[in-house]
PDB file of N, CA and C in Angstrom:
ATOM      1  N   UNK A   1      17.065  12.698 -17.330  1.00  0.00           N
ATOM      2  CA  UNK A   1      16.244  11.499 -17.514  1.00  0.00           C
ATOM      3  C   UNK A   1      17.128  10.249 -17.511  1.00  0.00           C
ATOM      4  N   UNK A   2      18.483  10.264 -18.783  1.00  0.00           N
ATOM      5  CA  UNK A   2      19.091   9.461 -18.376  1.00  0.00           C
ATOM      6  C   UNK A   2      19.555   9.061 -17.206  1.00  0.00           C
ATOM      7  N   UNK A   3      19.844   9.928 -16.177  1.00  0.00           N
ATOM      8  CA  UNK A   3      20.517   9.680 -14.699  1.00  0.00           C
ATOM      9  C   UNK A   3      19.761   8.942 -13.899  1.00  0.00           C
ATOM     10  N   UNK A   4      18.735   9.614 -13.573  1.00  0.00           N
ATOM     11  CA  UNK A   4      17.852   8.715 -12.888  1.00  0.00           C
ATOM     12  C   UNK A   4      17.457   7.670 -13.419  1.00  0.00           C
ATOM     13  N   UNK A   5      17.025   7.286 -14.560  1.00  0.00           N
ATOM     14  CA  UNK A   5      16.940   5.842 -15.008  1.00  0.00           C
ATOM     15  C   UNK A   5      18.001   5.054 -14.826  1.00  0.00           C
ATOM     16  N   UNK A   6      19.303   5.235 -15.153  1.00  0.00           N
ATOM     17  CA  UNK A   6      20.972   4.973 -14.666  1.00  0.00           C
ATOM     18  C   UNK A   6      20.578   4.228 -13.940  1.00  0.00           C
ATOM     19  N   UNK A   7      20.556   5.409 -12.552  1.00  0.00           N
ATOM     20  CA  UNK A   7      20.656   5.406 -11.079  1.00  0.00           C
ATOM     21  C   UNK A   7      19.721   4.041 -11.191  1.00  0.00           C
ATOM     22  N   UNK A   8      18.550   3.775 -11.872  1.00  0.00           N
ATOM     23  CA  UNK A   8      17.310   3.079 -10.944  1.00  0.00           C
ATOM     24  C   UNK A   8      17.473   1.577 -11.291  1.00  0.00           C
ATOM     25  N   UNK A   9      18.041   1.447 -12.917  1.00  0.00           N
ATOM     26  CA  UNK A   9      18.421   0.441 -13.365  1.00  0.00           C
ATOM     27  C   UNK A   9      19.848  -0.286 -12.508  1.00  0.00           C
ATOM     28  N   UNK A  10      20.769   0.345 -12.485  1.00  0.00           N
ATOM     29  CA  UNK A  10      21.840   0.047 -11.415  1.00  0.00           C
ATOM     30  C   UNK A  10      21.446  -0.408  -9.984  1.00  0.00           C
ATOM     31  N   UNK A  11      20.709  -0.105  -8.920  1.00  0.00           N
ATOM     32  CA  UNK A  11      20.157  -0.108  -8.136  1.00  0.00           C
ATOM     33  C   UNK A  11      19.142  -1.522  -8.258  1.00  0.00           C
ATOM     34  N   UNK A  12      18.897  -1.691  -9.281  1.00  0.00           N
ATOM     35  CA  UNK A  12      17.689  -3.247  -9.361  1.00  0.00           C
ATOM     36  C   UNK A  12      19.140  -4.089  -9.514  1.00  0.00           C
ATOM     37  N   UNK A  13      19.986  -4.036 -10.331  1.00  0.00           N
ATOM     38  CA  UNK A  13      20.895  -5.091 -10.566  1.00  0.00           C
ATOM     39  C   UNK A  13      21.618  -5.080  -9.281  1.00  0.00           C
ATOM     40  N   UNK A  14      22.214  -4.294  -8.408  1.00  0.00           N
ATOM     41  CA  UNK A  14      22.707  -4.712  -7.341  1.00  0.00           C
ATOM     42  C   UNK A  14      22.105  -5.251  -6.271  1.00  0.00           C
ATOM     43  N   UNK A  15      20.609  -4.800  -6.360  1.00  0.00           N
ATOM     44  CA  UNK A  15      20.047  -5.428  -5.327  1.00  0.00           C
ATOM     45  C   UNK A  15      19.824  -7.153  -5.513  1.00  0.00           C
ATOM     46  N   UNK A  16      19.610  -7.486  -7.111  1.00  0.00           N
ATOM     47  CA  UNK A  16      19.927  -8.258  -7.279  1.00  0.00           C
ATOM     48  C   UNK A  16      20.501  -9.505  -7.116  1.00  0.00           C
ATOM     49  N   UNK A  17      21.967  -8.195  -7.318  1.00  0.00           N
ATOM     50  CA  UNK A  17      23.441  -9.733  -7.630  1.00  0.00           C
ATOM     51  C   UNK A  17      23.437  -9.617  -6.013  1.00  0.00           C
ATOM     52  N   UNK A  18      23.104  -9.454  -4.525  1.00  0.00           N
ATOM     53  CA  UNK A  18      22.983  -9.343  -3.947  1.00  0.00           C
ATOM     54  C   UNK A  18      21.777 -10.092  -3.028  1.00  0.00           C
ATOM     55  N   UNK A  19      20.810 -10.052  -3.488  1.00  0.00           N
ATOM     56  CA  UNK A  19      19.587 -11.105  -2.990  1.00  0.00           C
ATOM     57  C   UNK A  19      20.573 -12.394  -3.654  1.00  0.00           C
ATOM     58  N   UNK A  20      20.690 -12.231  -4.959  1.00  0.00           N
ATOM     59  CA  UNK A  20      21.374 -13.714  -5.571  1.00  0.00           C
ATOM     60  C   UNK A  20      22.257 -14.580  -4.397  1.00  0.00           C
ATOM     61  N   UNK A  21      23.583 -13.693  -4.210  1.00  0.00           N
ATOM     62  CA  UNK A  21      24.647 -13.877  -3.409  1.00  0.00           C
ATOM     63  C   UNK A  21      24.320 -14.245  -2.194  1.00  0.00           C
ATOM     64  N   UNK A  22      23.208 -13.871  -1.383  1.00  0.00           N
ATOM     65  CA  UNK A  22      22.528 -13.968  -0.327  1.00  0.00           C
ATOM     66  C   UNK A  22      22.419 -15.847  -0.384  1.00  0.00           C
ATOM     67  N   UNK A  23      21.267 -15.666  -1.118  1.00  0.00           N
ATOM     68  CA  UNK A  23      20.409 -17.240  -1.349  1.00  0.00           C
ATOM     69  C   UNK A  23      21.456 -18.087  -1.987  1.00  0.00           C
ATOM     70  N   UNK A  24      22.167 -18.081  -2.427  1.00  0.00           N
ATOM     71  CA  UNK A  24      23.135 -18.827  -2.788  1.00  0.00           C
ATOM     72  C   UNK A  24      23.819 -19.128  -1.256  1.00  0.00           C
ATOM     73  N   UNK A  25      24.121 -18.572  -0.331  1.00  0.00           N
ATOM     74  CA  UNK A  25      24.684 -18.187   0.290  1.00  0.00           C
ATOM     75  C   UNK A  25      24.116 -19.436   1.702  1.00  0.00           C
ATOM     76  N   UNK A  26      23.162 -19.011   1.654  1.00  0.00           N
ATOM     77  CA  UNK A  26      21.723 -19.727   2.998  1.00  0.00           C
ATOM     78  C   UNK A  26      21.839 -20.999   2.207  1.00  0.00           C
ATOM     79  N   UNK A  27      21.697 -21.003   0.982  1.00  0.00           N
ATOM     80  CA  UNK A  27      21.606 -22.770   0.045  1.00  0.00           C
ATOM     81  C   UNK A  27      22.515 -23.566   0.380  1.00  0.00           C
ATOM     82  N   UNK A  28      23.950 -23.097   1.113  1.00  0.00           N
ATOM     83  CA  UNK A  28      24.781 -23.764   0.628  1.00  0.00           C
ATOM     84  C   UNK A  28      25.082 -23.848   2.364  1.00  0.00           C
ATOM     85  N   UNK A  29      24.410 -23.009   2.971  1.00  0.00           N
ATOM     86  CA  UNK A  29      24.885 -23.053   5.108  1.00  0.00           C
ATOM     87  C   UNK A  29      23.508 -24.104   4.985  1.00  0.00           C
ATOM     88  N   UNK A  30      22.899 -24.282   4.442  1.00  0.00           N
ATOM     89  CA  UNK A  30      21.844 -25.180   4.667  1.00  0.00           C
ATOM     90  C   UNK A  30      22.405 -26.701   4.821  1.00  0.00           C
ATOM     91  N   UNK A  31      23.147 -27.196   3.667  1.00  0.00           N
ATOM     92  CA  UNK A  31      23.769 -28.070   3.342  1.00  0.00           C
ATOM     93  C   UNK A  31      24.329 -28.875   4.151  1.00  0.00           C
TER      94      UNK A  31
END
């Protein structure tokens, strides 16, 4: 139970810091 929750919680935060990094990313080629 723990693992897969692990796994699923880990998986939201990288997708995350990742969408983040993205749009930060386009915000700043926008510029």
């Amino acid at each position: 139970m723990l693992g897969k929750l692990g796994i699923f919680f880990i998986a939201i935060g990288l997708a995350k810091i990742a969408w983040y990094l993205i749009w930060k990313d386009r915000k700043y080629t926008e510029q």
